[in-house]
N, C-alpha and C. Protein backbone atom coordinates (compact mmCIF):
# COMPACT_ATOMS: atom_id res chain seq x y z
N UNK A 1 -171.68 -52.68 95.89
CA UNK A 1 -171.01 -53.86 96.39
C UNK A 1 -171.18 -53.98 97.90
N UNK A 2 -171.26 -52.91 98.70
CA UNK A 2 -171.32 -52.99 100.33
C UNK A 2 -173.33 -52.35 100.57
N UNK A 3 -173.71 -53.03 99.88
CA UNK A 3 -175.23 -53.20 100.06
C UNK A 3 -175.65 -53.81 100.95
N UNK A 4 -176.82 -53.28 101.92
CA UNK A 4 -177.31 -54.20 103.01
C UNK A 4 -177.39 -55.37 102.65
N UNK A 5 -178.08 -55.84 101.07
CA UNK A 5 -178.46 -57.11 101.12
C UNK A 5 -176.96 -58.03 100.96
N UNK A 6 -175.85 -57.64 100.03
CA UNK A 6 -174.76 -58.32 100.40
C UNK A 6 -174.15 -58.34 100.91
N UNK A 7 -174.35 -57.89 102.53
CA UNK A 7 -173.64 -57.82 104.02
C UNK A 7 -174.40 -59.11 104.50
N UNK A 8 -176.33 -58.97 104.41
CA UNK A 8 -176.83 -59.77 104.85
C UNK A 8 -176.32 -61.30 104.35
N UNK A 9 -176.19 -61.73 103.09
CA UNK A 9 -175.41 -62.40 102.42
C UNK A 9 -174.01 -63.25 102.85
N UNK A 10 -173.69 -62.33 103.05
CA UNK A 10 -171.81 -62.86 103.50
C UNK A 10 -172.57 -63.18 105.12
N UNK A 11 -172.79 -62.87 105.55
CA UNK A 11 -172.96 -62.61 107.28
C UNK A 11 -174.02 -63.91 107.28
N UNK A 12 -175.14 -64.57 106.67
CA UNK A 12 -175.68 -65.93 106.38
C UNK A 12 -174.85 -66.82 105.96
N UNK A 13 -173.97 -67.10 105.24
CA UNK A 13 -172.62 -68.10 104.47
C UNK A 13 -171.68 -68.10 105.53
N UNK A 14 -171.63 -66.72 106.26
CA UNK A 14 -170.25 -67.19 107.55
C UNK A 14 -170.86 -67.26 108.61
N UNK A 15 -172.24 -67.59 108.64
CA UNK A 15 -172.63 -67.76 109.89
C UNK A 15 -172.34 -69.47 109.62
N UNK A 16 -172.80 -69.76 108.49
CA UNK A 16 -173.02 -71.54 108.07
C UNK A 16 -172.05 -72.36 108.18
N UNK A 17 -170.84 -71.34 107.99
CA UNK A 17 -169.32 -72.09 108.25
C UNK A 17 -169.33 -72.51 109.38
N UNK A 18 -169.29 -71.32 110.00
CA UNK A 18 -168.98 -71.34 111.55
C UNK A 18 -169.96 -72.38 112.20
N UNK A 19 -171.08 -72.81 111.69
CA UNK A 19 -171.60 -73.67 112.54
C UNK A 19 -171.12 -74.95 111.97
N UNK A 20 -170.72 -75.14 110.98
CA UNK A 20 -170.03 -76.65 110.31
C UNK A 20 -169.07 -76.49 111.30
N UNK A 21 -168.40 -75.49 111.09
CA UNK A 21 -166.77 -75.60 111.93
C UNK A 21 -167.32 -75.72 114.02
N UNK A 22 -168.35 -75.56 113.86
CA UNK A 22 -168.32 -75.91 115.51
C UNK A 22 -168.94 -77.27 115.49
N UNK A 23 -169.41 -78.02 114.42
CA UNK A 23 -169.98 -79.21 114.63
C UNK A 23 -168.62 -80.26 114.44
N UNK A 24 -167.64 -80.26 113.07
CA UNK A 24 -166.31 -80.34 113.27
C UNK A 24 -165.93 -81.12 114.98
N UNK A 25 -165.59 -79.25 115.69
CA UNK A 25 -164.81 -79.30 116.61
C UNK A 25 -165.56 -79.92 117.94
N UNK A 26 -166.78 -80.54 117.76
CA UNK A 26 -167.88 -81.34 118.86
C UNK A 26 -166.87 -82.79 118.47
N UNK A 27 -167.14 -83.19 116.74
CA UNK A 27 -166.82 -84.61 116.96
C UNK A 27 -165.36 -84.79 117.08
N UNK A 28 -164.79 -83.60 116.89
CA UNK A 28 -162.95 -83.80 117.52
C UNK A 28 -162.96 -84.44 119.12
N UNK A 29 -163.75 -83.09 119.39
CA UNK A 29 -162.97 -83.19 120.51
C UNK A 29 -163.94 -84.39 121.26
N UNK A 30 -165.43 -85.09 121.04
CA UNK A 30 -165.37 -86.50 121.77
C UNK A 30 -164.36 -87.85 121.33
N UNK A 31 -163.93 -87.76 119.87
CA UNK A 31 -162.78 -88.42 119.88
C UNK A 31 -161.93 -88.18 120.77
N UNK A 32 -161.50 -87.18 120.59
CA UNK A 32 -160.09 -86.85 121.24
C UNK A 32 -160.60 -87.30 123.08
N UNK A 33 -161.33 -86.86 123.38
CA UNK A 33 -162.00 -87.52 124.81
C UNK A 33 -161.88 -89.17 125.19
N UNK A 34 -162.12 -89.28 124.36
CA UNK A 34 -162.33 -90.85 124.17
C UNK A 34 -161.05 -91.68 124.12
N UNK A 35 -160.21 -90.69 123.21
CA UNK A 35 -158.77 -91.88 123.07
C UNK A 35 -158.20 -91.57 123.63
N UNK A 36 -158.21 -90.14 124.45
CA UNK A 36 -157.43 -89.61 125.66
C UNK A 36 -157.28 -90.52 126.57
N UNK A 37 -158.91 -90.92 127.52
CA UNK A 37 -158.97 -91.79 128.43
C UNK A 37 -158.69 -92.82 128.17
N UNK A 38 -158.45 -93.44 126.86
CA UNK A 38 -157.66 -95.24 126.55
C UNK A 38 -156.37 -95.10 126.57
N UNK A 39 -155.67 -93.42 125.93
CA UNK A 39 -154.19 -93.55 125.37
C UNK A 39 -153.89 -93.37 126.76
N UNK A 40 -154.41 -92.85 127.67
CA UNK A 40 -153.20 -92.09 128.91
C UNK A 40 -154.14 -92.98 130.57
N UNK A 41 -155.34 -92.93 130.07
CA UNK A 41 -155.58 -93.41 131.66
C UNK A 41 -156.03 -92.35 132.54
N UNK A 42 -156.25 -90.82 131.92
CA UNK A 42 -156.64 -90.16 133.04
C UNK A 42 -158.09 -89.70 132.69
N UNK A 43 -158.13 -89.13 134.01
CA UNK A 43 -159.97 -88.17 133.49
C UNK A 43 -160.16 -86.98 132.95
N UNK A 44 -158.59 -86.60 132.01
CA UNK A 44 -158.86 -85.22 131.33
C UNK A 44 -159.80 -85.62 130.21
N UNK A 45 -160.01 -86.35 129.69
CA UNK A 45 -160.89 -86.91 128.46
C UNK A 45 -162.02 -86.19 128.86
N UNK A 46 -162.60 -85.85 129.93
CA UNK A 46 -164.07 -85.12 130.44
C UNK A 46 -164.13 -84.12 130.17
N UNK A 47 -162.79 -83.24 130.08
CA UNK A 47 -162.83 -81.69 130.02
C UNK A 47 -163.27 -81.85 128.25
N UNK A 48 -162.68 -82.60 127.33
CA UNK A 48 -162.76 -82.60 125.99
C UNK A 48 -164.36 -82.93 125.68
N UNK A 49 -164.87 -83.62 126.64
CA UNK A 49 -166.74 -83.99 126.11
C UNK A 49 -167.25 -82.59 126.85
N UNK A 50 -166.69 -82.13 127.85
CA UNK A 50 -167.38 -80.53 128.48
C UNK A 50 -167.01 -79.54 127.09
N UNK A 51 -166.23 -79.84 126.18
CA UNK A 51 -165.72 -78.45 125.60
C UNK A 51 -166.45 -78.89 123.93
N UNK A 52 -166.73 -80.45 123.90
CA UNK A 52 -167.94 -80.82 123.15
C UNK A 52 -169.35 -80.13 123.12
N UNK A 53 -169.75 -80.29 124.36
CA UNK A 53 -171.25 -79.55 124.30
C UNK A 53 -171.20 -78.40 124.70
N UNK A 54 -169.78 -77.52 124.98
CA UNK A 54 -169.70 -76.01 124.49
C UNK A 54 -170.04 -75.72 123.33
N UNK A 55 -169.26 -76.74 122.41
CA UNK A 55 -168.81 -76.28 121.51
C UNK A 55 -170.30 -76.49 120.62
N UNK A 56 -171.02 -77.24 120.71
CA UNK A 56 -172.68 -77.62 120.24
C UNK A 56 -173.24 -76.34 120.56
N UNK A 57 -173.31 -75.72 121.74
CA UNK A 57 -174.01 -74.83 122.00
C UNK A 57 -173.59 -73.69 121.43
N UNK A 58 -172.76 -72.81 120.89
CA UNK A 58 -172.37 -72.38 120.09
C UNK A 58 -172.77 -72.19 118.99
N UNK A 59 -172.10 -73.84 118.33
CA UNK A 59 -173.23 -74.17 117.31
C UNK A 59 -174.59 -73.34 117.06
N UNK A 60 -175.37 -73.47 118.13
CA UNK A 60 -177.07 -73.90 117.93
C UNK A 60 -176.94 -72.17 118.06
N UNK A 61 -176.06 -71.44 119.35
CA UNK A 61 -176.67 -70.20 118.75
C UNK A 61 -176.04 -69.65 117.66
N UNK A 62 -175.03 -69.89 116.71
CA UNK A 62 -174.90 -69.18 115.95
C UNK A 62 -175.87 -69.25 114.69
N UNK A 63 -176.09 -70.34 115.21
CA UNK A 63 -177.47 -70.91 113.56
C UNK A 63 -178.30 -70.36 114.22
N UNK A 64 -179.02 -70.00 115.46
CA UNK A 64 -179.95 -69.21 115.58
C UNK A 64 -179.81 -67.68 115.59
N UNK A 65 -178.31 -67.10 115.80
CA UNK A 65 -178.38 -65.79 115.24
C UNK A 65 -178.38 -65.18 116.82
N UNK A 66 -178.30 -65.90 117.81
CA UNK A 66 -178.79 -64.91 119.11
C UNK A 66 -177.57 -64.13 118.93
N UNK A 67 -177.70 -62.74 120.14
CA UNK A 67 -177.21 -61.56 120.09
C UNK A 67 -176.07 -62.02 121.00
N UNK A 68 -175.69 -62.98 121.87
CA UNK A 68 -174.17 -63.18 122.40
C UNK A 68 -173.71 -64.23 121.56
N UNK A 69 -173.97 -64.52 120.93
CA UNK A 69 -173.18 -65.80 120.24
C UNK A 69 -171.84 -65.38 119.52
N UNK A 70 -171.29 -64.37 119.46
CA UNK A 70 -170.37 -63.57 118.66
C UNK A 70 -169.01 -63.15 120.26
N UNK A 71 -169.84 -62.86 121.09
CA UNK A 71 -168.92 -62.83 122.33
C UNK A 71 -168.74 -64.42 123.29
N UNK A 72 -169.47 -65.37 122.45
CA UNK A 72 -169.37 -66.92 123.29
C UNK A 72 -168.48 -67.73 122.57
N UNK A 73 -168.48 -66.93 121.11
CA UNK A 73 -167.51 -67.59 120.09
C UNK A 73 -165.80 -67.31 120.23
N UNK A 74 -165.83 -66.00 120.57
CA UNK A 74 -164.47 -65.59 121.23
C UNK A 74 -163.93 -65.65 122.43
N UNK A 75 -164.86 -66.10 123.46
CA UNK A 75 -164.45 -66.28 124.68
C UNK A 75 -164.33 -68.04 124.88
N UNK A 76 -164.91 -68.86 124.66
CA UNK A 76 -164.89 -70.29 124.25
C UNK A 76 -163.75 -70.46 123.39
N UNK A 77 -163.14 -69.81 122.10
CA UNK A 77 -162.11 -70.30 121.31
C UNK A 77 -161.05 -70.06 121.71
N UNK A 78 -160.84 -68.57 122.54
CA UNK A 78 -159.64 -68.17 123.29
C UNK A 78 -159.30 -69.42 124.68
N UNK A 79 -160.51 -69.77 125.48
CA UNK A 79 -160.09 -70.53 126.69
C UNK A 79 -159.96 -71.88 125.80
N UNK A 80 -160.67 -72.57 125.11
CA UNK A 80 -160.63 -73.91 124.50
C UNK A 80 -158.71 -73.93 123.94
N UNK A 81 -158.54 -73.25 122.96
CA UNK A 81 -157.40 -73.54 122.43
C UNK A 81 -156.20 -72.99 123.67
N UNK A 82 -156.40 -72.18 124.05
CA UNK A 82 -154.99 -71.69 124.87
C UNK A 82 -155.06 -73.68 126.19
N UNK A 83 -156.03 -73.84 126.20
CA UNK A 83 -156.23 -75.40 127.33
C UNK A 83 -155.35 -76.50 126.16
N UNK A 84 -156.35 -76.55 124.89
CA UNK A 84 -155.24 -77.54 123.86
C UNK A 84 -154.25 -77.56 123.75
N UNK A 85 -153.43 -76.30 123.62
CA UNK A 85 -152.12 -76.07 123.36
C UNK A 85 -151.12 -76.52 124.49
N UNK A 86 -152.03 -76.66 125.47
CA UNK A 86 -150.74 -76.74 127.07
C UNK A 86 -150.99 -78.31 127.03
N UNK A 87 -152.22 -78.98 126.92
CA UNK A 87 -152.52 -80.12 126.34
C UNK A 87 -151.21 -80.89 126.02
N UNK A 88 -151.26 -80.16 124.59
CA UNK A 88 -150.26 -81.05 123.50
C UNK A 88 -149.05 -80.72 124.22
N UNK A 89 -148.39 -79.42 124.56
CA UNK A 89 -147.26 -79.40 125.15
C UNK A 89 -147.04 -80.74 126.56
N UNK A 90 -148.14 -80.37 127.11
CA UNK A 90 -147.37 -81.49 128.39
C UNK A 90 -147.77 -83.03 127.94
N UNK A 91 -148.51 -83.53 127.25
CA UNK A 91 -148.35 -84.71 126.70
C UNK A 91 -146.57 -85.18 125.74
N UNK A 92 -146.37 -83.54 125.18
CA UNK A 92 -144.99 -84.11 123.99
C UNK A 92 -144.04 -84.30 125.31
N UNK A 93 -144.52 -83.15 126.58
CA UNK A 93 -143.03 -83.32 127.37
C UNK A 93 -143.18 -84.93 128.65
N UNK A 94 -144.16 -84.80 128.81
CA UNK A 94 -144.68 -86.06 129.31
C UNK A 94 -144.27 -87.55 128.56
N UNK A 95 -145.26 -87.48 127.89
CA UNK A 95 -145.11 -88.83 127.29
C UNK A 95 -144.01 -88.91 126.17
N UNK A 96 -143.32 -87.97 125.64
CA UNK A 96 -142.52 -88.07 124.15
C UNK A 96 -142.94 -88.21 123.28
N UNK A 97 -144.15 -87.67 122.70
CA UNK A 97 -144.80 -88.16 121.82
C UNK A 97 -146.55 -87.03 121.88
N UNK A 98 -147.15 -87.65 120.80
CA UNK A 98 -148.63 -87.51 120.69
C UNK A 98 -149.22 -88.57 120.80
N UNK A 99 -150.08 -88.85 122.07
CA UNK A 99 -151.29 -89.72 121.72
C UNK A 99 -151.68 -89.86 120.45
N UNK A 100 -152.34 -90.63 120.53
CA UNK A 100 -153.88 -91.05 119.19
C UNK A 100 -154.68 -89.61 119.08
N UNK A 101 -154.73 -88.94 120.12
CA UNK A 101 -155.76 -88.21 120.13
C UNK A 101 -154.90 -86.92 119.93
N UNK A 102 -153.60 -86.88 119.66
CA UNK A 102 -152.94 -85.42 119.66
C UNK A 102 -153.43 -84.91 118.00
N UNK A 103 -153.97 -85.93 116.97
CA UNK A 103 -154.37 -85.28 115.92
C UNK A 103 -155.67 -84.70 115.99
N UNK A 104 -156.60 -85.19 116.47
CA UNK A 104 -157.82 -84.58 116.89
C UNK A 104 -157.55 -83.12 117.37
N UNK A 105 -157.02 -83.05 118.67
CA UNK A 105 -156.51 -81.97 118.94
C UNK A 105 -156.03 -80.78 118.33
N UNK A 106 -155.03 -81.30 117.41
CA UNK A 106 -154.69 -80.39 116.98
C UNK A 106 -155.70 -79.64 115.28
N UNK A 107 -156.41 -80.62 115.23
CA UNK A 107 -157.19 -80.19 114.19
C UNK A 107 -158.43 -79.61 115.16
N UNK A 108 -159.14 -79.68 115.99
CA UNK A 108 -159.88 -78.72 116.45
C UNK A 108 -158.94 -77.44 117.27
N UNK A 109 -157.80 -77.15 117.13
CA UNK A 109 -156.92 -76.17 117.10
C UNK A 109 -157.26 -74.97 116.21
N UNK A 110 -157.03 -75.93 115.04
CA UNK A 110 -157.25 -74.98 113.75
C UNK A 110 -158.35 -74.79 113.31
N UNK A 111 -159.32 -75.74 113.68
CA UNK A 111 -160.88 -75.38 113.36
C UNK A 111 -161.50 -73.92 114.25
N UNK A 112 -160.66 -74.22 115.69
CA UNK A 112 -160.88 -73.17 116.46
C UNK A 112 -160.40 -71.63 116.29
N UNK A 113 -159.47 -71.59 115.29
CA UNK A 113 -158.92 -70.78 114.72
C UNK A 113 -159.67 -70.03 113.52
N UNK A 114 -159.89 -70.89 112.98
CA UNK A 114 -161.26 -70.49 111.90
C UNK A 114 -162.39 -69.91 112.64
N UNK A 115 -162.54 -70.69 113.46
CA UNK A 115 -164.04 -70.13 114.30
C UNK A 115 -163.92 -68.57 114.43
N UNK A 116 -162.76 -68.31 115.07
CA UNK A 116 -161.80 -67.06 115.68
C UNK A 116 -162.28 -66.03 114.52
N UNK A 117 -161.71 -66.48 112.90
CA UNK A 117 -161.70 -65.92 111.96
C UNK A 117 -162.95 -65.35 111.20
N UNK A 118 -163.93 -66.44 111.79
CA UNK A 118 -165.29 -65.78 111.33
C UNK A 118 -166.22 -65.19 111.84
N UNK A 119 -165.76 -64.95 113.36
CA UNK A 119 -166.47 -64.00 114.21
C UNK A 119 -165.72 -62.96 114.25
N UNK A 120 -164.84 -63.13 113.74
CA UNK A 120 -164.17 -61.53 113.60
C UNK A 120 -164.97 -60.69 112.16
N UNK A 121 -165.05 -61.83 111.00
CA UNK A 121 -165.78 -61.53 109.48
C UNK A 121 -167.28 -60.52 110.42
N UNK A 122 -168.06 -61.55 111.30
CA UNK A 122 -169.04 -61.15 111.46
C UNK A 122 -169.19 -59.50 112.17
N UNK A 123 -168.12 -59.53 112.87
CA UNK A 123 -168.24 -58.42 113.96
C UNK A 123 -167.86 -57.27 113.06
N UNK A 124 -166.99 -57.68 111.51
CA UNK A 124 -167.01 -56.52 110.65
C UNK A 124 -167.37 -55.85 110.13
N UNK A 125 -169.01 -56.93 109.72
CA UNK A 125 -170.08 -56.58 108.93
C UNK A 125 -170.87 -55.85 109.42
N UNK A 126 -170.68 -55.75 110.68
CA UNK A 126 -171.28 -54.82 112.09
C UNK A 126 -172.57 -55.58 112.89
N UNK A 127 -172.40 -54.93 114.04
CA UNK A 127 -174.22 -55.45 114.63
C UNK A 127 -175.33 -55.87 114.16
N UNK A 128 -175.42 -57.18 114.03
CA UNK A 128 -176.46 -57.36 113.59
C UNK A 128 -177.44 -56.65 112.59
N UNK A 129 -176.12 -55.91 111.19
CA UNK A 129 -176.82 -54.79 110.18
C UNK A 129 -177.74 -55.53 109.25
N UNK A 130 -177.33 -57.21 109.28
CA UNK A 130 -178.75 -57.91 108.33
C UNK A 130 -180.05 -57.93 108.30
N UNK A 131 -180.13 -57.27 110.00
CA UNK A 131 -181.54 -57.96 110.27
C UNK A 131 -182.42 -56.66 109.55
N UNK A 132 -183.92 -56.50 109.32
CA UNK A 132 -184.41 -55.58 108.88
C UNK A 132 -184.45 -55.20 110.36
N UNK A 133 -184.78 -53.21 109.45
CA UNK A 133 -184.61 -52.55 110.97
C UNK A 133 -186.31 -52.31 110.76
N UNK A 134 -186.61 -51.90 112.33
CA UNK A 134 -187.91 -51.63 112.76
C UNK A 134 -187.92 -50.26 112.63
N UNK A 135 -189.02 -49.53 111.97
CA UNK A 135 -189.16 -47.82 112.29
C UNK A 135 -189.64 -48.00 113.33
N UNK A 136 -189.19 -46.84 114.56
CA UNK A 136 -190.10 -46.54 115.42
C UNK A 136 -190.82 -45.21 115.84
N UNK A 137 -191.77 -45.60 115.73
CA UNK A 137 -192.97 -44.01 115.54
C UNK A 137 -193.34 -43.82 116.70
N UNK A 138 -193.38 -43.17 116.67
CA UNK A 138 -194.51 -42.51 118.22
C UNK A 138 -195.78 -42.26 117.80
N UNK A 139 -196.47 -42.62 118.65
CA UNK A 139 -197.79 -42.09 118.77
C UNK A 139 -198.67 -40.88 119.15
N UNK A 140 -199.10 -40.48 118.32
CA UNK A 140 -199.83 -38.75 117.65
C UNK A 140 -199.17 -38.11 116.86
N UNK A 141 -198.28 -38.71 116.18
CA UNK A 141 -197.12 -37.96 115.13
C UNK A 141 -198.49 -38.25 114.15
């Protein structure tokens, strides 16, 4: 049951999530950008299209498998959501309420949470144990 090939397995399927779930949290958060700057009038809506094409890039490396994409996934979901959360707080204490865009928000919250959840799956399955390994020989053996 804990066979290379069904590590490699699980570790391809949660790589696939995780990139749905960062494509998800791209079109949240340019909504949420978008109705930010109509619902309120300010220029935080920019930080939400900056945390868009974080969040793409991510994306692209986790579908490509590069070797930091596992430490960009946890350092991006930790700063992204701990920023949302103060977000929604000073908008409820601000305005009384949620914008249009406090549902966006809060659903790339939880998408970001997932994200959280499957780079932890990955980092379980260990280092990069899918990939085939290379022998390495020396020469005149």
């Amino acid at each position: 049951m804990d066979s290379p090939e069904s590590r490699r397995l699980v570790a391809e399927k949660t790589r696939l999530v995780l990139v749905l779930l960062c494509l998800h949290v791209v079109v949240f958060q340019i909504l949420a950008g978008v109705l930010i700057s109509v619902d309120v009038g300010t220029s935080i809506g920019s930080w939400f299209l900056l945390f868009a094409v974080l969040y793409l890039a991510l994306a692209i490396a986790l579908g490509l498998d590069l070797r930091y994409s596992r430490a960009l996934g946890f350092a991006l979901c930790a700063a992204t959501v701990a920023f949302w959360i103060l977000t929604l707080v000073a908008y409820q204490v601000l305005v009384v309420g949620l914008p249009r865009s406090g549902t966006f928000i809060t659903l790339s919250i939880l998408e970001a949470v997932g994200i959280l959840i499957g780079v932890v799956i990955l980092r379980q399955i260990g280092p990069r144990s899918w990939r085939p390994v290379r022998r390495s020989g020396r020469r005149g053996d």
